[in-house]
PDB file of N, CA and C in Angstrom:
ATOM      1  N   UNK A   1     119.032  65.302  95.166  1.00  0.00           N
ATOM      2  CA  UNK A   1     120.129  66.242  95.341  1.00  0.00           C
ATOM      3  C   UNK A   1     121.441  65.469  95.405  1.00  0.00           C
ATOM      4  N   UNK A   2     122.346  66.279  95.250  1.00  0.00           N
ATOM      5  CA  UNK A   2     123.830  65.630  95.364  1.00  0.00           C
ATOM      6  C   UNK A   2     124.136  65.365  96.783  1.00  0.00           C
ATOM      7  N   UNK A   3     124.951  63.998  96.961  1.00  0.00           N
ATOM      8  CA  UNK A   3     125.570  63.419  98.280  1.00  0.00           C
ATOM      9  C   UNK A   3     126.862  64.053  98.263  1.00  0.00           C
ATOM     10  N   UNK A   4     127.314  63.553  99.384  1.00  0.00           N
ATOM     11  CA  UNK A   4     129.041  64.067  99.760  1.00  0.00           C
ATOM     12  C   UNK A   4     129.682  63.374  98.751  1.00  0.00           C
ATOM     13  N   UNK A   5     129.155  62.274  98.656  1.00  0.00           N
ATOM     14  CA  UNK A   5     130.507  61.040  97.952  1.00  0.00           C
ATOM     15  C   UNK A   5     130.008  61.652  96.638  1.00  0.00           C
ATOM     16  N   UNK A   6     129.171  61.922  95.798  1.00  0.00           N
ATOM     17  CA  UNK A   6     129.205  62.139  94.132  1.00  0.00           C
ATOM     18  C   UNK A   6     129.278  63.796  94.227  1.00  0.00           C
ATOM     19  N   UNK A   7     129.424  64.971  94.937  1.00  0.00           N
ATOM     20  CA  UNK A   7     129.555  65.969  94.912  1.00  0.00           C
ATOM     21  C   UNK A   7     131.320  65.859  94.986  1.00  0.00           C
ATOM     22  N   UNK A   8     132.061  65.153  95.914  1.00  0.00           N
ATOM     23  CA  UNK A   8     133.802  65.490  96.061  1.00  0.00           C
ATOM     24  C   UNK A   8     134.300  65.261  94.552  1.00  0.00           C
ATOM     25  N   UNK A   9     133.497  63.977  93.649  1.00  0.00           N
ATOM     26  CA  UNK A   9     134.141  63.620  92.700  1.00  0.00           C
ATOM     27  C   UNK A   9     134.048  64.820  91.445  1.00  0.00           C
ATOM     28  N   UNK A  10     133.330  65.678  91.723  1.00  0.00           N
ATOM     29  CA  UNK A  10     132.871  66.835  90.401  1.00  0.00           C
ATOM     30  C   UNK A  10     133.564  68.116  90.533  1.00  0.00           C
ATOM     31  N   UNK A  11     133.928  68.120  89.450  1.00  0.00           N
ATOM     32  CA  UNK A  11     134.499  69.569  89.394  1.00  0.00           C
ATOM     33  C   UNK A  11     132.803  70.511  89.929  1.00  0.00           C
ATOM     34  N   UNK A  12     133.636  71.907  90.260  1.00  0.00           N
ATOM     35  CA  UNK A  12     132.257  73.188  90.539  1.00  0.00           C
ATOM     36  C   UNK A  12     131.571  73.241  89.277  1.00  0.00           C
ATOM     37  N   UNK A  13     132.010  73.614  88.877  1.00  0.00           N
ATOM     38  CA  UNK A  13     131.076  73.634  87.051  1.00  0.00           C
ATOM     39  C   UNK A  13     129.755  72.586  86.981  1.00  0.00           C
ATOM     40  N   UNK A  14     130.620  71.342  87.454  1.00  0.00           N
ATOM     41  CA  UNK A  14     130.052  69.887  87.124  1.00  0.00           C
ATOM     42  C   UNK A  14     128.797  70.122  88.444  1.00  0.00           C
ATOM     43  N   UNK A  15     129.400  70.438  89.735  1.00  0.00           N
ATOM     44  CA  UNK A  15     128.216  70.326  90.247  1.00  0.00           C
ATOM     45  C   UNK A  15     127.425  71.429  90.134  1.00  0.00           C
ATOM     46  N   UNK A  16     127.295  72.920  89.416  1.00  0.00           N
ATOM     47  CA  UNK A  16     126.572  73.754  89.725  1.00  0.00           C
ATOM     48  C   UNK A  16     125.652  73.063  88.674  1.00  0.00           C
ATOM     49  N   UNK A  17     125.979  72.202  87.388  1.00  0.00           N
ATOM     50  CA  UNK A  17     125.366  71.925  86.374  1.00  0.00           C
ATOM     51  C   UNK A  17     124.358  70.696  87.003  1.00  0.00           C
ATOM     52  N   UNK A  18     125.001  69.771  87.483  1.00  0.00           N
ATOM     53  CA  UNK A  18     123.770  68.676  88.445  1.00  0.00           C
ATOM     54  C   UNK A  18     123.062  69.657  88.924  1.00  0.00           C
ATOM     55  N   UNK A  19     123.014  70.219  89.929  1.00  0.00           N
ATOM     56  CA  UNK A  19     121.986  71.499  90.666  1.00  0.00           C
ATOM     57  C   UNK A  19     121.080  71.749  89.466  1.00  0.00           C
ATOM     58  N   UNK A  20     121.429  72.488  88.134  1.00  0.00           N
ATOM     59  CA  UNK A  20     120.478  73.173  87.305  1.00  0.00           C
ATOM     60  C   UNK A  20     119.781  71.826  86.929  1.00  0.00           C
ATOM     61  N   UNK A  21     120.378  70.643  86.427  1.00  0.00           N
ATOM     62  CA  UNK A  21     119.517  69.404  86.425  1.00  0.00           C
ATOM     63  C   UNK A  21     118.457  69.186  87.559  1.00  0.00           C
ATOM     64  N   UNK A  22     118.802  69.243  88.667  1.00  0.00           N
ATOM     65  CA  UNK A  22     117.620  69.099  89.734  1.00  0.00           C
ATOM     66  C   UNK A  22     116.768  69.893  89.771  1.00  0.00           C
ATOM     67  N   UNK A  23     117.208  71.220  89.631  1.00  0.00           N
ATOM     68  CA  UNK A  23     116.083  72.133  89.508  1.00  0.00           C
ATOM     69  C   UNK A  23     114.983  72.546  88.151  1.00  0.00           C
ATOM     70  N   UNK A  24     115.565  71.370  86.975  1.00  0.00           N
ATOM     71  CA  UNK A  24     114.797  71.683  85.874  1.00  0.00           C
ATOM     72  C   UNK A  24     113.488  70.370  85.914  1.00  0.00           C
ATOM     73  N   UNK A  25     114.328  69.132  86.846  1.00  0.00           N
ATOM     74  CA  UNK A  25     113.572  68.156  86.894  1.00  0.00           C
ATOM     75  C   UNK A  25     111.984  68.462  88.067  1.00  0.00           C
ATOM     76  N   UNK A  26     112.318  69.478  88.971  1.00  0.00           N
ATOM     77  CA  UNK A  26     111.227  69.844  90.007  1.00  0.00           C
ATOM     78  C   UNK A  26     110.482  71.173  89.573  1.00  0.00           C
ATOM     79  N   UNK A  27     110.371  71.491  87.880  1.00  0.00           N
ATOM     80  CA  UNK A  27     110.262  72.576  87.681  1.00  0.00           C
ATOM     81  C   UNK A  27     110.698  73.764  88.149  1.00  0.00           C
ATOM     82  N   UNK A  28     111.631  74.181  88.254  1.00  0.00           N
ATOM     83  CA  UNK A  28     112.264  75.034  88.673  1.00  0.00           C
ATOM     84  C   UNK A  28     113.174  76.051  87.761  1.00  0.00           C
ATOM     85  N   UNK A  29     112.933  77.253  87.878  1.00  0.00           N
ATOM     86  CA  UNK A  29     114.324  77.787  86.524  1.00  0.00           C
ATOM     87  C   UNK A  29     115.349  77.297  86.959  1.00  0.00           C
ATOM     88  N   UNK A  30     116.051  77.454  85.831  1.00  0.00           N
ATOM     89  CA  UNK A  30     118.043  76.882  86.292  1.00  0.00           C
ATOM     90  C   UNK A  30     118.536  78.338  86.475  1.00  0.00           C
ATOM     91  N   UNK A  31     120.063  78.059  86.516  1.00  0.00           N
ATOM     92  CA  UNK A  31     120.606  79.337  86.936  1.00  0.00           C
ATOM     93  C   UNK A  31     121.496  79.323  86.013  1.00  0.00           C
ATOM     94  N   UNK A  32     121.889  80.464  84.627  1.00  0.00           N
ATOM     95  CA  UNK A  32     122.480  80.459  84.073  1.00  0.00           C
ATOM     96  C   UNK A  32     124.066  80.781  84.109  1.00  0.00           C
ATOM     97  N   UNK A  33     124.588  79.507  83.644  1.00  0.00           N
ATOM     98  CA  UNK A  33     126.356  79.168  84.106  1.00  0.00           C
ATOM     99  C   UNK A  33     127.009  79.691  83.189  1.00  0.00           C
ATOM    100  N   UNK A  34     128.110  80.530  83.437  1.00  0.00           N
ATOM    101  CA  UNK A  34     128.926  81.598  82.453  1.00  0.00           C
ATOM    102  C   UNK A  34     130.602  81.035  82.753  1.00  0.00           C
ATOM    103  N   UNK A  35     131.126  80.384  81.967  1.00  0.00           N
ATOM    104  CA  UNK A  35     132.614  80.342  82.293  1.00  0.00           C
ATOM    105  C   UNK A  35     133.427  81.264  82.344  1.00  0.00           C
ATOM    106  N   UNK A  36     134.313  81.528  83.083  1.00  0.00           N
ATOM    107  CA  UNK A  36     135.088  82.523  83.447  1.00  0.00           C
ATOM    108  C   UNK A  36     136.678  82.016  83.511  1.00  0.00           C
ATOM    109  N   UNK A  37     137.272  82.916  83.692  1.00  0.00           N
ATOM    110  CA  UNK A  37     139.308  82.193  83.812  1.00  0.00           C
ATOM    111  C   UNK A  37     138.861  81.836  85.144  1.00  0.00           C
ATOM    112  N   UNK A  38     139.565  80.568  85.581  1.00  0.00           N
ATOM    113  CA  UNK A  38     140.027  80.380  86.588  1.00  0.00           C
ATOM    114  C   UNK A  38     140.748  81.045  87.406  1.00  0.00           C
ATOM    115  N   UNK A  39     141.670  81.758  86.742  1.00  0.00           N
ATOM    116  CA  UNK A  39     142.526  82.702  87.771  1.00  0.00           C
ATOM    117  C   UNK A  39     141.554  84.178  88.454  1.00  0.00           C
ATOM    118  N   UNK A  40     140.323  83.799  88.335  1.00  0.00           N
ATOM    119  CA  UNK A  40     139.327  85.107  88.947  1.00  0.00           C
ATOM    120  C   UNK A  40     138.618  84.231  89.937  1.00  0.00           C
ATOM    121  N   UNK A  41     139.018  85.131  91.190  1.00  0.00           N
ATOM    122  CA  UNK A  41     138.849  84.581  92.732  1.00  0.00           C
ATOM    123  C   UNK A  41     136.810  85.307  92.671  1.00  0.00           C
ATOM    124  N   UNK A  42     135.787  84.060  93.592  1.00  0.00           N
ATOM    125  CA  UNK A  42     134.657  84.620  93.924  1.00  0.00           C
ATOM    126  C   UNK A  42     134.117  86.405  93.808  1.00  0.00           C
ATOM    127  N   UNK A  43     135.313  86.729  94.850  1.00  0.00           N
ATOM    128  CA  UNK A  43     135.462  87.962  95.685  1.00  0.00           C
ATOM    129  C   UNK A  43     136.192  88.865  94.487  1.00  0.00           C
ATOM    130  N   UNK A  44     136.940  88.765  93.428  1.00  0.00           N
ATOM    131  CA  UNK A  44     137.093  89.273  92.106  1.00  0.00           C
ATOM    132  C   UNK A  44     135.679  89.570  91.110  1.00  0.00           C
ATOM    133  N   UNK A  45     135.151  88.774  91.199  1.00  0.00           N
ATOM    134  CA  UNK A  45     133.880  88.798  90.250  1.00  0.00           C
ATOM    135  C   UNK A  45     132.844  89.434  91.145  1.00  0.00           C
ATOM    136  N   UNK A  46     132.305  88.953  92.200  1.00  0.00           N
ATOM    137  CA  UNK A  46     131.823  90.062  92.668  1.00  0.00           C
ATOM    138  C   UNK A  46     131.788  91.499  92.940  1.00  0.00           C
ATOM    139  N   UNK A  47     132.852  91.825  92.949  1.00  0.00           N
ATOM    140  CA  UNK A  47     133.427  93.194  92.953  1.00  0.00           C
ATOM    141  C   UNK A  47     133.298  93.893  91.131  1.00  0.00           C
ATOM    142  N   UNK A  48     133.644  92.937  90.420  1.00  0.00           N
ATOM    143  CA  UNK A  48     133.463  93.542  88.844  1.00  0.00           C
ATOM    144  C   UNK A  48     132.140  93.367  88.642  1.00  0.00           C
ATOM    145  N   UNK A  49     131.203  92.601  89.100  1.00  0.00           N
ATOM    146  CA  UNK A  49     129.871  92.780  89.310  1.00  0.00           C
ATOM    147  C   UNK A  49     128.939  94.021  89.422  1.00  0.00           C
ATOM    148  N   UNK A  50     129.598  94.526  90.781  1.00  0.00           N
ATOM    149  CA  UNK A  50     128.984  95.460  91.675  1.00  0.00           C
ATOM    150  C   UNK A  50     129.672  96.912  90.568  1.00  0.00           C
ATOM    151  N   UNK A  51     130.720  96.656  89.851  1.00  0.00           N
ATOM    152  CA  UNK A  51     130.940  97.720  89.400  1.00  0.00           C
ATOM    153  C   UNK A  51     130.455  97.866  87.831  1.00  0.00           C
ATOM    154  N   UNK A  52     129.584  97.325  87.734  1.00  0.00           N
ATOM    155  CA  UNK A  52     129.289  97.329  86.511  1.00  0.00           C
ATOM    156  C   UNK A  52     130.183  96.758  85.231  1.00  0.00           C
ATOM    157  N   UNK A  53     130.971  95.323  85.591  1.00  0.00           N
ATOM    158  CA  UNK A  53     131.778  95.704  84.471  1.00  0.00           C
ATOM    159  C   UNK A  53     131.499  94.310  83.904  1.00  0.00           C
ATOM    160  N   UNK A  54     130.806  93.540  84.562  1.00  0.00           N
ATOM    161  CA  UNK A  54     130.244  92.760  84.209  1.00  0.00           C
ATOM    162  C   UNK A  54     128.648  92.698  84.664  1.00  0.00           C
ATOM    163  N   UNK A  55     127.707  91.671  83.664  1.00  0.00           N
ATOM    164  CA  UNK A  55     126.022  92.185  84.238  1.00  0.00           C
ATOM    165  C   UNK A  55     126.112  90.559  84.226  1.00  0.00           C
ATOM    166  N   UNK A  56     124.833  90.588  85.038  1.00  0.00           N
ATOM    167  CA  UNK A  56     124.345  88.966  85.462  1.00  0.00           C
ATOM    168  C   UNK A  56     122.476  88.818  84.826  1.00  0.00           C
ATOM    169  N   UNK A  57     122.357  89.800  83.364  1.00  0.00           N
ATOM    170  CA  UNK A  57     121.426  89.541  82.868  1.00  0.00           C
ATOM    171  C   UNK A  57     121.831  88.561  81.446  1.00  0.00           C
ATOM    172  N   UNK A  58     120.753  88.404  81.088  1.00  0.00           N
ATOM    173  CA  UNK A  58     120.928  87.307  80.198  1.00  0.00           C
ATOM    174  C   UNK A  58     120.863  88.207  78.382  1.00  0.00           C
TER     175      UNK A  58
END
């Protein structure tokens, strides 16, 4: 898994993508990563989530 010191140096992207690496190496599904604008806060996407205006199927 990722440490403090090689997790500060990664962008989020970078580390959600190490994560799907760890979890493909322990057999595990990954979690499929969707880029989005930056200017859309967590609590933005969740909410367009919940309203259907975006789906989290593949």
């Amino acid at each position: 898994m990722l440490n403090y010191n090689t997790a500060s140096r990664l962008s989020y992207f970078e580390s959600l993508q190490s994560i799907n690496n760890s979890f493909n190496t322990r057999d595990r599904t990954s979690v499929k990563l969707t880029i989005v604008s930056e200017d859309l806060e967590d609590e933005d996407l969740m909410i367009m989530l919940n309203a259907s205006i975006i789906n989290n199927s593949s």
